[in-house]
N, C-alpha and C. Protein backbone atom coordinates (compact mmCIF):
# COMPACT_ATOMS: atom_id res chain seq x y z
N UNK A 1 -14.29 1.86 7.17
CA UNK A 1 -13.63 0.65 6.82
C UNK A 1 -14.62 -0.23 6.07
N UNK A 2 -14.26 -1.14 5.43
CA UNK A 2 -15.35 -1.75 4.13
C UNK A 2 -14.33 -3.50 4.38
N UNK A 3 -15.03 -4.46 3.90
CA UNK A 3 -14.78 -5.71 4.25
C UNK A 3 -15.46 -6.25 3.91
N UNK A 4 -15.80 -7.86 4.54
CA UNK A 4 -15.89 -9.30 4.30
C UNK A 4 -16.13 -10.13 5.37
N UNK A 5 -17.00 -10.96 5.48
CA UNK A 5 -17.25 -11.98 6.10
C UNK A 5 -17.38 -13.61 5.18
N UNK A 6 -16.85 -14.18 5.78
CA UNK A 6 -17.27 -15.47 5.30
C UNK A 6 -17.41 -17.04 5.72
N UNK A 7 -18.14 -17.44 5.61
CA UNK A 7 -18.29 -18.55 6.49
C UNK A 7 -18.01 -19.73 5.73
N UNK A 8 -16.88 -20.60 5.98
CA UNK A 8 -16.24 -21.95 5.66
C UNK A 8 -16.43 -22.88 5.80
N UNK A 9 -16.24 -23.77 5.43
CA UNK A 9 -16.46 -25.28 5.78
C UNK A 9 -15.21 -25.94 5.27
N UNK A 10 -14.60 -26.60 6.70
CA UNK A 10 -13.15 -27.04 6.54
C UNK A 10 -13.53 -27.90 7.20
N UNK A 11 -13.19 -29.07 6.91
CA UNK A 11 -12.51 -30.04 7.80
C UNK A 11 -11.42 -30.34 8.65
N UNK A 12 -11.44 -30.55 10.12
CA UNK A 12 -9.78 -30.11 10.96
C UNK A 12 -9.09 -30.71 9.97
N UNK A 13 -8.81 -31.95 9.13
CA UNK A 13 -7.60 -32.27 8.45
C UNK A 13 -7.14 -31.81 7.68
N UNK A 14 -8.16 -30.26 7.32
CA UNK A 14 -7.53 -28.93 6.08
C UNK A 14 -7.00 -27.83 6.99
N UNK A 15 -7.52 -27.80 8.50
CA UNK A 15 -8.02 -26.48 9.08
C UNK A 15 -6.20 -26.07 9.22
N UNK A 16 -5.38 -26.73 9.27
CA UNK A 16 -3.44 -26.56 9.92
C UNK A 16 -3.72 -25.83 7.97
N UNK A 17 -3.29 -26.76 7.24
CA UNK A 17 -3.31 -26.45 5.91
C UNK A 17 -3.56 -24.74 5.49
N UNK A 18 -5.10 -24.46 5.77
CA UNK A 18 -6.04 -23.39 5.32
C UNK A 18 -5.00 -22.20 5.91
N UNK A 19 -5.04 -22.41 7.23
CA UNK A 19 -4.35 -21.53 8.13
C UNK A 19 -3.12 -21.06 7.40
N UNK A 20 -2.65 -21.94 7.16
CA UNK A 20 -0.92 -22.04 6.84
C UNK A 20 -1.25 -20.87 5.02
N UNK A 21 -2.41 -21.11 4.55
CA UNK A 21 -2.48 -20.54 3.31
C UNK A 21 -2.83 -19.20 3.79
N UNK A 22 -3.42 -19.22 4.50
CA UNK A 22 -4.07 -17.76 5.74
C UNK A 22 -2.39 -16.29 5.50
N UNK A 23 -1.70 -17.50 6.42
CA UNK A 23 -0.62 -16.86 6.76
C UNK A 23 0.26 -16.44 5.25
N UNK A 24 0.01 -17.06 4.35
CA UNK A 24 0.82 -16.45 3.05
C UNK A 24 0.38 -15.53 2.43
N UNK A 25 -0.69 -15.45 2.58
CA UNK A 25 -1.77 -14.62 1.79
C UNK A 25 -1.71 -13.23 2.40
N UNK A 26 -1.91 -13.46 4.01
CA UNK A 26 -0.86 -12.03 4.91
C UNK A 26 -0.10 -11.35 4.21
N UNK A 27 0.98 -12.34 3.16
CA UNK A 27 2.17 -11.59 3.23
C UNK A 27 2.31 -10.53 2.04
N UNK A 28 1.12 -11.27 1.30
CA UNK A 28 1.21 -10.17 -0.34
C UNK A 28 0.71 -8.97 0.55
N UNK A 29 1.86 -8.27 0.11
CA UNK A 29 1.23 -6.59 -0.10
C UNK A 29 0.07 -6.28 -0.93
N UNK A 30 -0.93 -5.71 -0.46
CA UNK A 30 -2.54 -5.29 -0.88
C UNK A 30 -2.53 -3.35 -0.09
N UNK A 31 -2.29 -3.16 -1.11
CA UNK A 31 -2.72 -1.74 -0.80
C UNK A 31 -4.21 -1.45 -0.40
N UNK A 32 -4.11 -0.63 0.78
CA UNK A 32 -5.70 -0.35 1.36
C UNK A 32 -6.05 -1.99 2.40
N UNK A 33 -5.80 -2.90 2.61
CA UNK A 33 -5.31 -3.81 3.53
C UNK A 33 -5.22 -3.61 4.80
N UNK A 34 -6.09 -4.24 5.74
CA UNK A 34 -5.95 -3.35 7.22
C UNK A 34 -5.67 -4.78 7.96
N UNK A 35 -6.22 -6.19 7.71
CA UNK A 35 -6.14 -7.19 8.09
C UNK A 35 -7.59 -8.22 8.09
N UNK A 36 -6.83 -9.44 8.77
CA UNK A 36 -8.17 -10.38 8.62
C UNK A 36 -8.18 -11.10 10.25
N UNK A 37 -8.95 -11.75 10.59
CA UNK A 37 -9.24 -12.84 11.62
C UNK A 37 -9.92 -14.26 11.11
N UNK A 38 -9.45 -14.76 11.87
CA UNK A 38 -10.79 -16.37 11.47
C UNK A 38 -10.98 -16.96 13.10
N UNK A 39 -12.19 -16.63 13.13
CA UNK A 39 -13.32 -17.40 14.48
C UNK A 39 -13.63 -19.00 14.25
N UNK A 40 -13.03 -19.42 15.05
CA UNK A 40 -13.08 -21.21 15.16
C UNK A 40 -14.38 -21.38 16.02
N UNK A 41 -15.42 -21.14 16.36
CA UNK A 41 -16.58 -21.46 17.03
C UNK A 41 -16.73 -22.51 17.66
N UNK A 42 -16.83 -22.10 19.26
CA UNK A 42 -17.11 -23.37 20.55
C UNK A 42 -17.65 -24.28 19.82
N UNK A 43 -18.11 -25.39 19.97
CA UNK A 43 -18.46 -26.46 19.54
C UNK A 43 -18.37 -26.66 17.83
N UNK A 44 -17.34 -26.81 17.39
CA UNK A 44 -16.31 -27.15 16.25
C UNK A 44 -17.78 -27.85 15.48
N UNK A 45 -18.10 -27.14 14.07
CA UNK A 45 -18.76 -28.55 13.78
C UNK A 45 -18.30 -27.86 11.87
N UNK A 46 -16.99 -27.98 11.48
CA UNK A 46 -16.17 -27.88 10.47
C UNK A 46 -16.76 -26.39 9.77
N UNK A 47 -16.95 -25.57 10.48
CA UNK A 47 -17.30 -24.54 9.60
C UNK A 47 -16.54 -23.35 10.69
N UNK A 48 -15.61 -22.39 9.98
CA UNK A 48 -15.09 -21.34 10.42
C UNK A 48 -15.54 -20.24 9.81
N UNK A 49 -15.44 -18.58 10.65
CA UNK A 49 -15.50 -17.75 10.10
C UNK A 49 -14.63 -16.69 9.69
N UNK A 50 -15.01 -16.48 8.32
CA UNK A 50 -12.59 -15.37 8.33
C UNK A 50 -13.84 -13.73 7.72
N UNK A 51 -13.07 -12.33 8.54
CA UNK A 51 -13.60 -11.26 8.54
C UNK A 51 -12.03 -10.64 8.27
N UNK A 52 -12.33 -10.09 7.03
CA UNK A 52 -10.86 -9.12 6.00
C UNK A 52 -11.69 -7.68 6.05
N UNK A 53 -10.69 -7.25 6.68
CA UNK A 53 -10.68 -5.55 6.57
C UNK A 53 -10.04 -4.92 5.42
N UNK A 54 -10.36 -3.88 5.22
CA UNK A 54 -9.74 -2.69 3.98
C UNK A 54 -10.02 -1.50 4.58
N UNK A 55 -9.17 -0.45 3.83
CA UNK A 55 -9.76 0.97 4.37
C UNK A 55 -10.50 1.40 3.89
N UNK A 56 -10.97 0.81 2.63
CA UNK A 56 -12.09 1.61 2.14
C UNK A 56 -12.72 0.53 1.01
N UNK A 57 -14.29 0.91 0.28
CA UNK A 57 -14.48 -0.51 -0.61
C UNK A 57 -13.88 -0.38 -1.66
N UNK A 58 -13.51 0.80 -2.07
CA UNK A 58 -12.49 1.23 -3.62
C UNK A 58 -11.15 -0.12 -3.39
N UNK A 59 -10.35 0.09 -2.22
CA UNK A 59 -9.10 -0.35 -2.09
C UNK A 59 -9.84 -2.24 -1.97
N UNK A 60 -10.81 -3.05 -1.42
CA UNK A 60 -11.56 -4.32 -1.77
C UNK A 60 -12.08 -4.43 -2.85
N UNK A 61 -12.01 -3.60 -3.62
CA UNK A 61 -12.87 -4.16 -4.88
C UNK A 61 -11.29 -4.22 -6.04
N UNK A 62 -10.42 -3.40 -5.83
CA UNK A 62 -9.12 -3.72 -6.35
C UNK A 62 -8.65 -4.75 -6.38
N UNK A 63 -8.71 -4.82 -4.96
CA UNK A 63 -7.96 -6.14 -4.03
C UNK A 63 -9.14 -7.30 -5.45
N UNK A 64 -10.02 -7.81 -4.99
CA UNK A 64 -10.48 -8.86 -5.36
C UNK A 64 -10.86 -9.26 -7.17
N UNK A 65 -10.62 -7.54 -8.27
CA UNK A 65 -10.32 -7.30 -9.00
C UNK A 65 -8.74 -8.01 -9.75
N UNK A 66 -7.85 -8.30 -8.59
CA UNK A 66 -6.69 -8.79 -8.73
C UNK A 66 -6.16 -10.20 -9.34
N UNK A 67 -5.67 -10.33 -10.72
CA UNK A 67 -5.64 -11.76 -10.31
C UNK A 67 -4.59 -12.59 -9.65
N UNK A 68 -3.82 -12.25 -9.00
CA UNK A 68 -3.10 -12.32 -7.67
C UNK A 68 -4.26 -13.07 -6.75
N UNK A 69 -5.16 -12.46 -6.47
CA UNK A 69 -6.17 -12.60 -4.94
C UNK A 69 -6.47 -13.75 -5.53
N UNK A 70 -7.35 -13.62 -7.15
CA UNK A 70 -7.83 -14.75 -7.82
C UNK A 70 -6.83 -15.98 -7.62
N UNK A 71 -5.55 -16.21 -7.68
CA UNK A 71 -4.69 -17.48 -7.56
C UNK A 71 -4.68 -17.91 -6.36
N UNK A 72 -4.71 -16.47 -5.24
CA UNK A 72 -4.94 -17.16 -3.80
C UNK A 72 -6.61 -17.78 -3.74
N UNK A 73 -7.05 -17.65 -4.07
CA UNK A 73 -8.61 -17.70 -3.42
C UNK A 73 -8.71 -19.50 -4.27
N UNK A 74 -8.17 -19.46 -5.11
CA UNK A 74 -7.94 -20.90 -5.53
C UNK A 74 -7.35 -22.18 -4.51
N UNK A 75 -6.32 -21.15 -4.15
CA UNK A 75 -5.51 -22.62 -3.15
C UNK A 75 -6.08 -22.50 -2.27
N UNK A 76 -6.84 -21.47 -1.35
CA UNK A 76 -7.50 -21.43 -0.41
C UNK A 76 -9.15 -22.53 -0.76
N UNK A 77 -9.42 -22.61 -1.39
CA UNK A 77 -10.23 -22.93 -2.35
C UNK A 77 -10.32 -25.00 -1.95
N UNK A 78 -9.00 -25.07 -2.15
CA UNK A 78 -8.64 -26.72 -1.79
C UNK A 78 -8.84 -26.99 -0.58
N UNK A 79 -8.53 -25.93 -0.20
CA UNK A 79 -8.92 -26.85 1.71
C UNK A 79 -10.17 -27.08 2.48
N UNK A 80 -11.44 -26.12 1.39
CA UNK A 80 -12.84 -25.89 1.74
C UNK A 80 -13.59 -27.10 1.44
N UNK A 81 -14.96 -27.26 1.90
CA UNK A 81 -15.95 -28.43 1.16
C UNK A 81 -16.30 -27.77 0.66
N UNK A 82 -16.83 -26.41 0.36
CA UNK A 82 -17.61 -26.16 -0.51
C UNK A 82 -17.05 -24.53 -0.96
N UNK A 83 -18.00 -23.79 -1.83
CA UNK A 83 -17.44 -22.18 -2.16
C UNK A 83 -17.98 -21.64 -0.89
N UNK A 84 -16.91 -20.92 -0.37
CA UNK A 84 -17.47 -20.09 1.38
C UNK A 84 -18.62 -19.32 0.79
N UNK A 85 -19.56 -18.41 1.62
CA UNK A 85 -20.65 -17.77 1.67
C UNK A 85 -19.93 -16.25 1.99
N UNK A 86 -20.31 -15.17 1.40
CA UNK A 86 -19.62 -13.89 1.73
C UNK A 86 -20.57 -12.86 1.95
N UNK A 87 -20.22 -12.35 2.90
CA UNK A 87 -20.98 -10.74 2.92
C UNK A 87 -20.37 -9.83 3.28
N UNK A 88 -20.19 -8.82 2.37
CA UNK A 88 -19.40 -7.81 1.94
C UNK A 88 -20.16 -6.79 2.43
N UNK A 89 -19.39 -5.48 3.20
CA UNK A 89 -20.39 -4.37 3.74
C UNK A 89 -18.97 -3.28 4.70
N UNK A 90 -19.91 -2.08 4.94
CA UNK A 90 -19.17 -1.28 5.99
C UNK A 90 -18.82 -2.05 7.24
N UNK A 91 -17.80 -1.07 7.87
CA UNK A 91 -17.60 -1.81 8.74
C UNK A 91 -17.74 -0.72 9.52
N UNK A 92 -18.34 -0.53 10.67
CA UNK A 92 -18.80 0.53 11.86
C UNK A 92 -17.79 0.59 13.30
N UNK A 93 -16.94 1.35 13.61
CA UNK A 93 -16.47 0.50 15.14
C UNK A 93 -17.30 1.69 16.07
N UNK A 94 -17.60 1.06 17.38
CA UNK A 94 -18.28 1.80 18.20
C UNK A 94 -17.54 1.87 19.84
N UNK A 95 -16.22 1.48 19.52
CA UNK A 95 -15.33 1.66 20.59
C UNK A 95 -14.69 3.14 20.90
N UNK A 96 -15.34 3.47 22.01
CA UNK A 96 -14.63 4.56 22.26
C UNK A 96 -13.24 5.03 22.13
């Protein structure tokens, strides 16, 4: 699996907003697409973290190749203080 990390900086009065863009962005069909999460971290201090899965980096580098993703990553874009930080890499699971 191949993916994304990234770390945000929202303010709670974007964080309903961001989410809500979260959830649309779900809905485009992305081939190779496995899913995402976002970690709100104990002691809130406006920075979240969102981790997007793919099945492979061929099917993420499409994906972000897209300019589809490009129009989302824009509106997502409004709700941030700043451009998120990303690190892109394998993804390992070690669950039995």
């Amino acid at each position: 699996m191949y993916g994304t990390i990234a770390r945000m900086k929202v303010t709670r009065e974007n964080l309903s907003g961001l989410r809500a863009q979260f959830a649309e962005m779900e809905q485009r069909e992305v081939p190779g697409f496995v899913g995402s999460h976002i970690l709100e971290p104990d002691g809130w201090d406006d920075e979240i973290l969102l981790v997007v899965f793919f099945e492979d980096k061929d099917s993420y580098v499409r994906n972000a190749d897209d300019p589809a993703q490009n129009a989302d990553y824009l509106k997502m874009r409004a709700f941030l203080e700043a451009d998120p930080e990303w690190m892109d890499g394998v993804w390992h699971s070690y669950v039995p």
